[in-house]
C-alpha atoms as a PDB file:
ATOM      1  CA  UNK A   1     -16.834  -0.359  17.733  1.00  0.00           C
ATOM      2  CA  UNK A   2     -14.816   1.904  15.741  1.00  0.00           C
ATOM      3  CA  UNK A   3     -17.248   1.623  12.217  1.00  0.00           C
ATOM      4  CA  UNK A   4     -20.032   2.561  15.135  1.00  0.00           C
ATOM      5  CA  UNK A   5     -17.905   5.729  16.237  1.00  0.00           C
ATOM      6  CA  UNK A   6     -17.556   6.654  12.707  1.00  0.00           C
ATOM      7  CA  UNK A   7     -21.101   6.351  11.947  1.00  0.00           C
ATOM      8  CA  UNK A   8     -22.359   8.433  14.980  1.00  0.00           C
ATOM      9  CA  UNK A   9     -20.495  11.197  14.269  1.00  0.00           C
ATOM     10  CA  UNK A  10     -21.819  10.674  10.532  1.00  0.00           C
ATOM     11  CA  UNK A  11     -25.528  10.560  11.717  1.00  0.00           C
ATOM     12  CA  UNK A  12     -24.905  13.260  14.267  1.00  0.00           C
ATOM     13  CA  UNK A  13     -23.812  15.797  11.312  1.00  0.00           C
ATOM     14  CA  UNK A  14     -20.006  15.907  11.894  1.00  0.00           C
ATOM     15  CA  UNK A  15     -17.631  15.086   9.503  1.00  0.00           C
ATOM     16  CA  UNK A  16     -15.456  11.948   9.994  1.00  0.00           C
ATOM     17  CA  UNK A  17     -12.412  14.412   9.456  1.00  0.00           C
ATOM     18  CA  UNK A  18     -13.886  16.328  12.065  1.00  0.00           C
ATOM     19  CA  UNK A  19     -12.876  13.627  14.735  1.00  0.00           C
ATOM     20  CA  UNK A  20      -9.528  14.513  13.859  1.00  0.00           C
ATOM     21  CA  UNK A  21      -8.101  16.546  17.329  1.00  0.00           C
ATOM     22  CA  UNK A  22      -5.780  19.614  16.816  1.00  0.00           C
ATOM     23  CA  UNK A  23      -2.201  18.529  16.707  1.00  0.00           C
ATOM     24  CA  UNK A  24      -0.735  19.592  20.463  1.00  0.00           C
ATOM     25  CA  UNK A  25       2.492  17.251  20.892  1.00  0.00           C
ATOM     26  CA  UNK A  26       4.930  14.910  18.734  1.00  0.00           C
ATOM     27  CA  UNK A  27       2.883  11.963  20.713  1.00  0.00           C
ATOM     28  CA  UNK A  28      -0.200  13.669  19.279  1.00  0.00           C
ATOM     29  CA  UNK A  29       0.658  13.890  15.546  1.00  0.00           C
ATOM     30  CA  UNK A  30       1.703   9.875  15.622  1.00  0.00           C
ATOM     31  CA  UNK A  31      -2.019   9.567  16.981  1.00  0.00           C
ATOM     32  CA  UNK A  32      -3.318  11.977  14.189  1.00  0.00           C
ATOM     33  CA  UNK A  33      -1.609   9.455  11.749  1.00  0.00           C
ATOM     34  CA  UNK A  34      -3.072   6.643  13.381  1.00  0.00           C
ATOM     35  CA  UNK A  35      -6.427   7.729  13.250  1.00  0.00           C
ATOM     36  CA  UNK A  36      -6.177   9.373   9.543  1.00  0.00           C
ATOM     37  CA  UNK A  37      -4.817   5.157   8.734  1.00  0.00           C
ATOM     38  CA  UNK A  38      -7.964   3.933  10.211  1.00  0.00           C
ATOM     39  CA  UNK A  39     -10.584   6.690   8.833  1.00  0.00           C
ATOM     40  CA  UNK A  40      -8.559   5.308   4.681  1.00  0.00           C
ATOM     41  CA  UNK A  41      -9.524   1.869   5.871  1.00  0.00           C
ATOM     42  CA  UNK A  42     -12.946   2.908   7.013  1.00  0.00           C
ATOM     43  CA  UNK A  43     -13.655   4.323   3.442  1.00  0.00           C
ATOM     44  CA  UNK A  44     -11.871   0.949   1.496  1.00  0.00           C
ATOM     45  CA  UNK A  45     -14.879  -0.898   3.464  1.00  0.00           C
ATOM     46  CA  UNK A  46     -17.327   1.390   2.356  1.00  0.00           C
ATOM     47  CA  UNK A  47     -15.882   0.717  -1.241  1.00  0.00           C
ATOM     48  CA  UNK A  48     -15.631  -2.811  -0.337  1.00  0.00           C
ATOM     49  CA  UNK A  49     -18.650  -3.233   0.716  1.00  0.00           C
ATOM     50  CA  UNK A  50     -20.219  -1.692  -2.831  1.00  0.00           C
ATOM     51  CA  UNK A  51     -19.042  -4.887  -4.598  1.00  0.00           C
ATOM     52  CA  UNK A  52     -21.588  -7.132  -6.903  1.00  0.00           C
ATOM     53  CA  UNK A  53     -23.084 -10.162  -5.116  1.00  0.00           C
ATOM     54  CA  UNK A  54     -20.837 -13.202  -5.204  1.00  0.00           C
ATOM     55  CA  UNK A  55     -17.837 -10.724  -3.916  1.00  0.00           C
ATOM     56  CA  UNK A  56     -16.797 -11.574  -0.357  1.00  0.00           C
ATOM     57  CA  UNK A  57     -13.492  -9.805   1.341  1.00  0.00           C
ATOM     58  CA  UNK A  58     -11.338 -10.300   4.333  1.00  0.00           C
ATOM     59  CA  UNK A  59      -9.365  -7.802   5.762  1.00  0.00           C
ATOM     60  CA  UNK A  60      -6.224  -6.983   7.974  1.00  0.00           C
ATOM     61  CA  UNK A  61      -5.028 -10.832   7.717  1.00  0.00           C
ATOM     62  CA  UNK A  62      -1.199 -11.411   9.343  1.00  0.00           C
ATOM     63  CA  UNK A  63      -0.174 -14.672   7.789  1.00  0.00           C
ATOM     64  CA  UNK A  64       2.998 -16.298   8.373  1.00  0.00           C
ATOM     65  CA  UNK A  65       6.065 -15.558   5.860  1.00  0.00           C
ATOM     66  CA  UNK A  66       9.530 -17.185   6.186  1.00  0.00           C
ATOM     67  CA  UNK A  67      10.967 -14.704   3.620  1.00  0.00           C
ATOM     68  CA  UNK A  68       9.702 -11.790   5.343  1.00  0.00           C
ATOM     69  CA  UNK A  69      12.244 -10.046   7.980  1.00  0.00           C
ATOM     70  CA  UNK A  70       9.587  -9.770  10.679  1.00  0.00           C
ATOM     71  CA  UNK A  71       8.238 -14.005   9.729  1.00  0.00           C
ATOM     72  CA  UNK A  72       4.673 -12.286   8.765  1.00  0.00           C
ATOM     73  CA  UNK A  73       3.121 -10.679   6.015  1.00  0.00           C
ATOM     74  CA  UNK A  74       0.287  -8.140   6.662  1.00  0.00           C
ATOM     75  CA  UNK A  75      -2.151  -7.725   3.660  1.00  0.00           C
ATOM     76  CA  UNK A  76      -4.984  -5.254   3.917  1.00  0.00           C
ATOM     77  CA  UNK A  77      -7.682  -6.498   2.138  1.00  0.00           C
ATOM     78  CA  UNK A  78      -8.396  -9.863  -0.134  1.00  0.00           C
ATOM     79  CA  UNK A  79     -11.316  -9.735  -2.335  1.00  0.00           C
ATOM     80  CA  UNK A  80     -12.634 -13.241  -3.410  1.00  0.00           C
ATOM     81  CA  UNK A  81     -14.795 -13.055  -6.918  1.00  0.00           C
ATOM     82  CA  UNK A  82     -15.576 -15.420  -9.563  1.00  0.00           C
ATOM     83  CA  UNK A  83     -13.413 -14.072 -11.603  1.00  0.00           C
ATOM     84  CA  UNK A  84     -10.315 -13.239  -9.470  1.00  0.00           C
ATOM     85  CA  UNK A  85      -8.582 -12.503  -6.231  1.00  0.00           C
ATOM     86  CA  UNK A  86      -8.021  -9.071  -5.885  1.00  0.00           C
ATOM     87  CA  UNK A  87      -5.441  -8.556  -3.041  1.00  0.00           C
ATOM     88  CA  UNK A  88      -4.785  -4.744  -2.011  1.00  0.00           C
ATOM     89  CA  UNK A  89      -2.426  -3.216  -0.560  1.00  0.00           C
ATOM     90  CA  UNK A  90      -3.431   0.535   0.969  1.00  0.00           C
ATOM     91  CA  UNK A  91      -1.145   3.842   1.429  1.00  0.00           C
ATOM     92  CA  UNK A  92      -2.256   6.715   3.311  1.00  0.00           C
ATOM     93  CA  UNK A  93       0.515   9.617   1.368  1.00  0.00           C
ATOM     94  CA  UNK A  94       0.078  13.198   0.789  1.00  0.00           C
ATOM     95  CA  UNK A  95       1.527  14.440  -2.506  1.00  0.00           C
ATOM     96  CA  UNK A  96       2.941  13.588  -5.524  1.00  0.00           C
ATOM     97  CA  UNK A  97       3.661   9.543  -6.297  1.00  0.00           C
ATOM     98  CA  UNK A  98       6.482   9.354  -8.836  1.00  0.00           C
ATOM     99  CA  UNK A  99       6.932   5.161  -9.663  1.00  0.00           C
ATOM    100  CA  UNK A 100       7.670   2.955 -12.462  1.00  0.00           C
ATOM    101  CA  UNK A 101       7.759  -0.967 -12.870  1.00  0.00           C
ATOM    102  CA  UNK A 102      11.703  -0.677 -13.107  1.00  0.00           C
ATOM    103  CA  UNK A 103      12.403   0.640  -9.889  1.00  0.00           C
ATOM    104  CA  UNK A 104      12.277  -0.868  -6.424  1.00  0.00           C
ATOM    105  CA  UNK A 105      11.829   2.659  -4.997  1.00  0.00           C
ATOM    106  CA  UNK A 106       9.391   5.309  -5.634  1.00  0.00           C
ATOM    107  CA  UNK A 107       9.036   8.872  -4.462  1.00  0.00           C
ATOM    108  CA  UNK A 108       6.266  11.148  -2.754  1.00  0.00           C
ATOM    109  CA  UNK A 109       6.823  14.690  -3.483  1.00  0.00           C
ATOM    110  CA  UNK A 110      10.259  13.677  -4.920  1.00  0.00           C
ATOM    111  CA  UNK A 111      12.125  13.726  -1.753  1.00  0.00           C
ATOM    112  CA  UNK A 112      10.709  10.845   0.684  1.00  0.00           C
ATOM    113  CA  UNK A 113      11.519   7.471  -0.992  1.00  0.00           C
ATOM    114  CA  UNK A 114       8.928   4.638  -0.506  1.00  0.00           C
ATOM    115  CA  UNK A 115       9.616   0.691  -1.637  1.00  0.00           C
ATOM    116  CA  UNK A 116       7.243   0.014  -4.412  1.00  0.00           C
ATOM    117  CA  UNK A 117       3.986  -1.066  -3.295  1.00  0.00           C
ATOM    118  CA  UNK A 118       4.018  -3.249  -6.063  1.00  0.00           C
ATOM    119  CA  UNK A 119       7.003  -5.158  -4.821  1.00  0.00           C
ATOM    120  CA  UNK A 120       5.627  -5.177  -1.501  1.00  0.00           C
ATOM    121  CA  UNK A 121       2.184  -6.398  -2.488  1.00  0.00           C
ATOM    122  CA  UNK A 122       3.829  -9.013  -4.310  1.00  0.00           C
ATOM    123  CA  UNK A 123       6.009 -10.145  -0.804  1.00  0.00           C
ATOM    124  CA  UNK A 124       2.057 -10.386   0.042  1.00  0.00           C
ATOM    125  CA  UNK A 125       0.520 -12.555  -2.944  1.00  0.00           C
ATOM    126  CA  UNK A 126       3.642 -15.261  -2.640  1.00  0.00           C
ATOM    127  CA  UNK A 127       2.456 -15.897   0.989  1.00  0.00           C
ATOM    128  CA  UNK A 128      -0.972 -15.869   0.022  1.00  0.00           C
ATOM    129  CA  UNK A 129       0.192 -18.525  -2.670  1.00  0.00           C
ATOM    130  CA  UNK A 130       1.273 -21.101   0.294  1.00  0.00           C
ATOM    131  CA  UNK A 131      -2.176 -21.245   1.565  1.00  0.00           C
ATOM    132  CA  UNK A 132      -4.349 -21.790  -1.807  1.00  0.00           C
ATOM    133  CA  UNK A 133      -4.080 -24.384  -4.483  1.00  0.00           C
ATOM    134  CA  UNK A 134      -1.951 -23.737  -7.580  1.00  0.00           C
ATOM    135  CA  UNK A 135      -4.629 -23.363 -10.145  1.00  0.00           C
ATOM    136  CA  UNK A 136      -6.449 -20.088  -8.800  1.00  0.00           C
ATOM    137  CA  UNK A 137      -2.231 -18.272  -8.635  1.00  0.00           C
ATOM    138  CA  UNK A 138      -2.681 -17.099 -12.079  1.00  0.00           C
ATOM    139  CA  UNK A 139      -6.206 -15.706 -11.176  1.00  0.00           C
ATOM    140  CA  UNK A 140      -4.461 -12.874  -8.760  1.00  0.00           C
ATOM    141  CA  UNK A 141      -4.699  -8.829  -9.266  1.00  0.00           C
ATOM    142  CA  UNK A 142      -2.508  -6.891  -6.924  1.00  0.00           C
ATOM    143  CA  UNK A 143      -3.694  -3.776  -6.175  1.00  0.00           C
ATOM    144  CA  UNK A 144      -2.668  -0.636  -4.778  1.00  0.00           C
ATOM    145  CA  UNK A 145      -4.914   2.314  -3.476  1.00  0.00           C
ATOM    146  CA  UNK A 146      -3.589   5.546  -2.232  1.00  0.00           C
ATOM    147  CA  UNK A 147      -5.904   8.437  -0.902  1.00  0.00           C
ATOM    148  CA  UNK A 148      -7.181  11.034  -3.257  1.00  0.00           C
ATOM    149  CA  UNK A 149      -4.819  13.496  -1.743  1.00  0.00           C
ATOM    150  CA  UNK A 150      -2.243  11.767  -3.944  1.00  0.00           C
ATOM    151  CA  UNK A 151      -1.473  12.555  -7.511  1.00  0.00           C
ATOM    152  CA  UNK A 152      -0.427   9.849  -9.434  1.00  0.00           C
ATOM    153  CA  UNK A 153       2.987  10.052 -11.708  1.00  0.00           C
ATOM    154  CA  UNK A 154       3.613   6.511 -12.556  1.00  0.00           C
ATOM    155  CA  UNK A 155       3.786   3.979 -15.609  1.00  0.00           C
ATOM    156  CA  UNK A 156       0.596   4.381 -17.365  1.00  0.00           C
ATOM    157  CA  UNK A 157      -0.116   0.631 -17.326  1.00  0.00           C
ATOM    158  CA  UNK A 158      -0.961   0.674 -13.959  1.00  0.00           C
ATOM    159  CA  UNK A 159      -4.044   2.498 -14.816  1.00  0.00           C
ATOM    160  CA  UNK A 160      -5.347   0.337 -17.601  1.00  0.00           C
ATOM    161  CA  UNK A 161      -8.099  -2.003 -16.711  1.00  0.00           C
ATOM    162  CA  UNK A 162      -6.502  -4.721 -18.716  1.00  0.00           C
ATOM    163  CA  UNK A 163      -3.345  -4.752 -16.445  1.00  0.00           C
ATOM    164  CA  UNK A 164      -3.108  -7.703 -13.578  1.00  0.00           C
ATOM    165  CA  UNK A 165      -1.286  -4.287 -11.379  1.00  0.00           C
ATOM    166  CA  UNK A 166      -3.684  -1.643 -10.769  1.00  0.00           C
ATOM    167  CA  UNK A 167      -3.057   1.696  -9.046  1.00  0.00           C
ATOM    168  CA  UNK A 168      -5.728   3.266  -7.933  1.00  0.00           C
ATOM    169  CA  UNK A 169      -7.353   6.194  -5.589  1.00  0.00           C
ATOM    170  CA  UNK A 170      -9.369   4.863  -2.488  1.00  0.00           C
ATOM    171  CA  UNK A 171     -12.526   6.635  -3.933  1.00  0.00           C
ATOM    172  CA  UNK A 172     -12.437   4.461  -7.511  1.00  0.00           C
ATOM    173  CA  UNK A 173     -11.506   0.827  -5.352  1.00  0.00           C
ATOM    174  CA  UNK A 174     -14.939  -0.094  -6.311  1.00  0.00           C
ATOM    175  CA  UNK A 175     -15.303   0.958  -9.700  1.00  0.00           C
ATOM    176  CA  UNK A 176     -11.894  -0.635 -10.617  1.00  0.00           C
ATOM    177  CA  UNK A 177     -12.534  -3.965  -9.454  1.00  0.00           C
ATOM    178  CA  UNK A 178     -16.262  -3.460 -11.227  1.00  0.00           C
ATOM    179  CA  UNK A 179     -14.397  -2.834 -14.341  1.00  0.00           C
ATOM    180  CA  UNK A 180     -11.855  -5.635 -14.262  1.00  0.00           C
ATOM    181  CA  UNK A 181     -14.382  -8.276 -13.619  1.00  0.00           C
ATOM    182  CA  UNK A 182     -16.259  -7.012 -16.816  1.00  0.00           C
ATOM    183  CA  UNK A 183     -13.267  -7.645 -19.054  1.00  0.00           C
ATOM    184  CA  UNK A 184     -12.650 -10.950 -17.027  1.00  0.00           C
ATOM    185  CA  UNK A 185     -16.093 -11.898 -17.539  1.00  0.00           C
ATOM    186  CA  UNK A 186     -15.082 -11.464 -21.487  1.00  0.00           C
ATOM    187  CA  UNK A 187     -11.968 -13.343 -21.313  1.00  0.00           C
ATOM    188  CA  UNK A 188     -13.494 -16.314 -19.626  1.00  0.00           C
ATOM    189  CA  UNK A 189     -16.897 -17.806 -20.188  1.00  0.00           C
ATOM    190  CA  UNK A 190     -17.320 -19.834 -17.339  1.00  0.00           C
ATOM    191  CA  UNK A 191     -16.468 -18.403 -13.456  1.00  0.00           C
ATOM    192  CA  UNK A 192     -13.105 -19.263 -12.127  1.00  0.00           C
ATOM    193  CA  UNK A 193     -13.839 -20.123  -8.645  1.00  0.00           C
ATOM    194  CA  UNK A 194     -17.053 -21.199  -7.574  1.00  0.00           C
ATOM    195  CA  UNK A 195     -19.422 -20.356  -4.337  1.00  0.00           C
ATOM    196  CA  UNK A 196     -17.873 -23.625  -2.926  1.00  0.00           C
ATOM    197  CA  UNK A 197     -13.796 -22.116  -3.545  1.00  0.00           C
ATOM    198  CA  UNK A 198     -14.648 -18.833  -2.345  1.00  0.00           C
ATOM    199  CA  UNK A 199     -16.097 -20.387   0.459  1.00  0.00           C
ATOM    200  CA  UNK A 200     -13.184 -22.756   0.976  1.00  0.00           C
ATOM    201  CA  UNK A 201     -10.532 -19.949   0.629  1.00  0.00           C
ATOM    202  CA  UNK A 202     -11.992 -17.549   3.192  1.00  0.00           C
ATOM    203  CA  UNK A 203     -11.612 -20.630   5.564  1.00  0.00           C
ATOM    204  CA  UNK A 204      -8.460 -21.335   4.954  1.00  0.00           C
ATOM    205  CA  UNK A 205      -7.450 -17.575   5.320  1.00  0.00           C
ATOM    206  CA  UNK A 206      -9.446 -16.837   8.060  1.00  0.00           C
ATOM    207  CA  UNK A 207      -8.237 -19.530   9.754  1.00  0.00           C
ATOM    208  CA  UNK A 208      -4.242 -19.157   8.946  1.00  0.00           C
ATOM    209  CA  UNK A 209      -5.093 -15.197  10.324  1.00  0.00           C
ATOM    210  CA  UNK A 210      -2.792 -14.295  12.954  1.00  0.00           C
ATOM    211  CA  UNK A 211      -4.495 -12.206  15.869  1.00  0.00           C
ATOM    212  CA  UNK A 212      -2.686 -12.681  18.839  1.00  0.00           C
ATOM    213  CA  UNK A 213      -1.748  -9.344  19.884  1.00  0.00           C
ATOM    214  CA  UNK A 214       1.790 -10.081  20.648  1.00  0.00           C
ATOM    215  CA  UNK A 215       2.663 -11.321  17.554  1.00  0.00           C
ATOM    216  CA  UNK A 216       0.802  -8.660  15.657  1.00  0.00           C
ATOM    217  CA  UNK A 217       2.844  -5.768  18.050  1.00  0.00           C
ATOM    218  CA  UNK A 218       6.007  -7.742  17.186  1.00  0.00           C
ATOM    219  CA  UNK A 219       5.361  -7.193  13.851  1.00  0.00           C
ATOM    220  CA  UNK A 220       4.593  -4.008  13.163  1.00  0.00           C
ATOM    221  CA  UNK A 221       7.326  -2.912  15.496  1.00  0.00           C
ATOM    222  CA  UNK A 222      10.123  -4.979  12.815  1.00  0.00           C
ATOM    223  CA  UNK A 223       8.403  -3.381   9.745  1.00  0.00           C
ATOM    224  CA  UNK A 224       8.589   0.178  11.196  1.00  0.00           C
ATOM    225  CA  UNK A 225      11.933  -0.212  12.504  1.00  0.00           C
ATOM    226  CA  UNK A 226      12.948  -1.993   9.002  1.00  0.00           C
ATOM    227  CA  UNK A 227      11.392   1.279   7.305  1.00  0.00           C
ATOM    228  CA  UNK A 228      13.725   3.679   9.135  1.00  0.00           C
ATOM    229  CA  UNK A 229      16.974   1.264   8.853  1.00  0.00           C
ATOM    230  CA  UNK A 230      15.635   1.695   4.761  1.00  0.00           C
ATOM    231  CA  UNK A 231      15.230   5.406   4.970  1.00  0.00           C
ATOM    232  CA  UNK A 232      18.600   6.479   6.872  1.00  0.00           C
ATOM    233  CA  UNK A 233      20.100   4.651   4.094  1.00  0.00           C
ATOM    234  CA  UNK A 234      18.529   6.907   1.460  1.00  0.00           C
ATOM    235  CA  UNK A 235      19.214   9.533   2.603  1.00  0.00           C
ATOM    236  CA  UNK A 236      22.407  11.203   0.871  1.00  0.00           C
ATOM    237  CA  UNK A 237      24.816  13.460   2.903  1.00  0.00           C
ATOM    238  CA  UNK A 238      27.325  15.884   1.116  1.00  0.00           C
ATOM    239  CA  UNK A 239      31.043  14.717   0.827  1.00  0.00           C
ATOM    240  CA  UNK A 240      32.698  17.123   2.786  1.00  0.00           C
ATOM    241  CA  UNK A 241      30.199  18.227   6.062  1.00  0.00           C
ATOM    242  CA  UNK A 242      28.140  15.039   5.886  1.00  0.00           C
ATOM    243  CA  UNK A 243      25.127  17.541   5.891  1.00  0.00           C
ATOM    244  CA  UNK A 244      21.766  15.713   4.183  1.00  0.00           C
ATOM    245  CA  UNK A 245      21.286  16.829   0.786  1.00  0.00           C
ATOM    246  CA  UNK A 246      17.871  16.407  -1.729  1.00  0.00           C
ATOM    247  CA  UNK A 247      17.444  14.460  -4.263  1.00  0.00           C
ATOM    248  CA  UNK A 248      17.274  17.435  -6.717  1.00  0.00           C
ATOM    249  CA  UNK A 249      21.374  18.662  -5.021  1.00  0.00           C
ATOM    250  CA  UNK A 250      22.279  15.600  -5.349  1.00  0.00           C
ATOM    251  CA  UNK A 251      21.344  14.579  -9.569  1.00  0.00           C
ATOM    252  CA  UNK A 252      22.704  18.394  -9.910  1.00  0.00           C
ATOM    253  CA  UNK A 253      26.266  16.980  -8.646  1.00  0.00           C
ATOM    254  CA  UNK A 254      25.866  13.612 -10.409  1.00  0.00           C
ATOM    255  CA  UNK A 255      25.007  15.868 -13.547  1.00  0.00           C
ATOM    256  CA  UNK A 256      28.144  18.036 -13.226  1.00  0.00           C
ATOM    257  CA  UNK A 257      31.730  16.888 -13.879  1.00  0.00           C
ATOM    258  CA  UNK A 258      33.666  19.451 -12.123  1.00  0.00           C
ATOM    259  CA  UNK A 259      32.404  17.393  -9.137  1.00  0.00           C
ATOM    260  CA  UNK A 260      33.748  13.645 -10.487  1.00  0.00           C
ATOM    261  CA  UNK A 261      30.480  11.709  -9.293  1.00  0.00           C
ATOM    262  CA  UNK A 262      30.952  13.160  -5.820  1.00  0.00           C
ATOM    263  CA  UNK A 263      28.028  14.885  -3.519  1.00  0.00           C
ATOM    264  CA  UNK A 264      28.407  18.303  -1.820  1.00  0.00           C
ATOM    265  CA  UNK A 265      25.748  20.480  -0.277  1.00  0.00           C
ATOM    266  CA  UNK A 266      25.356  23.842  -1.533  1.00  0.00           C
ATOM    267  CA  UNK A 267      28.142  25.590   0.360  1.00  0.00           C
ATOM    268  CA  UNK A 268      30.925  23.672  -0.510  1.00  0.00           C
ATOM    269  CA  UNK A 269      29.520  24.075  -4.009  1.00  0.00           C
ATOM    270  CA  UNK A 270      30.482  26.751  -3.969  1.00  0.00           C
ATOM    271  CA  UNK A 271      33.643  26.349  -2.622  1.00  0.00           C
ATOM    272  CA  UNK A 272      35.405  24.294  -5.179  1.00  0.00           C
END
């Protein structure tokens, strides 16, 4: 019903973003971010669906995960191909994503700290591992898409094709995966998984697919309240007033020894 919406609107001359209401209330804005979530998934299925024959994808699967707080993991999208399974992991940011391989947080805009997707993703792959046989673990890409309203300011590895972690923008999903299975193609002669596996690994997910409602409500309330328990600790209050500070007041005071390691906002900078 909703890819119907979307293409009405499309066929009636609107733009998708046009669907969008005019933010009115705080209730309002969390709908706004809602919908903008669903409209990025909407275009990774148009990407998705732009894959070469043989390709087949699931998406939205909530599969159980004992070392997960919540008992689940939620991956957005698997992509089954002869060469590989491509499991993706989607962000809907706005700004600047600052990330390397070394760190288990990244930063949008350099102020709002995110856990690397890549870390998360791989929370995803390990559960993914329980259901599938051994020999097709090795033959796993984790990838991560953001929106093109991102700008990317990571390690540069995540951008070359012959890297098993790819970042990419939600508009280039289907060109990446295009390109990877080209150089796979070269490193392997034969296919890795048959028609037959494919077919035999979409059964098994589909079928180990959570969607009882409750569950799925249960989980996505943990993760959210997990994500605000993980950002009140980030967040770095001066010394003295306990006021919040940024990131950039806060390596200035690191940087500095008349301060001795200690954190203080700008007015009691100023006092000492």
């Amino acid at each position: 019903m909703l890819l119907n919406f979307f293409r009405r609107k499309k066929n009636e001359g609107e733009k998708i973003e046009d669907a969008i209401p005019p933010a009115t209330s705080n209730r309002s804005k969390e709908e706004i971010a809602e919908r903008k979530g669903e409209l990025g998934e909407y275009k990774i299925d148009i990407q998705l669906d732009q894959l070469p024959k043989g390709c087949r994808y699931l998406s939205d699967l909530l599969i159980k995960n004992p070392m997960a707080k919540s008992g689940y993991s939620q991956i957005d999208h698997v992509v089954l191909t002869p060469y590989g399974i491509f499991v993706i992991e989607t962000k809907n940011y706005q700004g600047t994503i600052y990330g390397g391989k070394d760190r288990k947080t990244w930063l949008v805009n350099g102020k709002f700290k995110i856990m690397n997707p890549f870390v998360q993703n791989y929370g995803h792959i390990k559960a993914l591992t329980q259901l599938i046989q051994a020999k097709y673990h090795d033959s796993i890409i984790s990838m991560v898409s953001f929106t093109k309203r991102c700008t990317f300011k990571v390690d540069i590895d995540y951008r070359k094709i012959a890297s098993n972690e790819l970042i990419v923008y939600d508009i280039e999903l289907s060109d990446f995966i295009h390109r990877k299975l080209n150089v796979l193609k070269i490193q392997h002669k034969n296919p890795l998984l048959s028609q037959e596996d494919s077919s035999r690994i979409l059964h098994t997910l589909s079928t180990a697919n959570i969607t009882d409602v409750k569950v799925r409500e249960h989980h996505k309330a943990s993760f959210k309240s997990n994500t605000q328990v993980q950002a009140s600790k980030n967040i770095t209050t001066c010394t003295v007033c306990n006021k919040p500070v940024s990131e950039k007041v806060k390596n200035y005071c690191i940087s500095t020894n008349k301060f001795n390691g200690k954190i203080y906002c700008y007015e009691h900078q100023k006092t000492l």
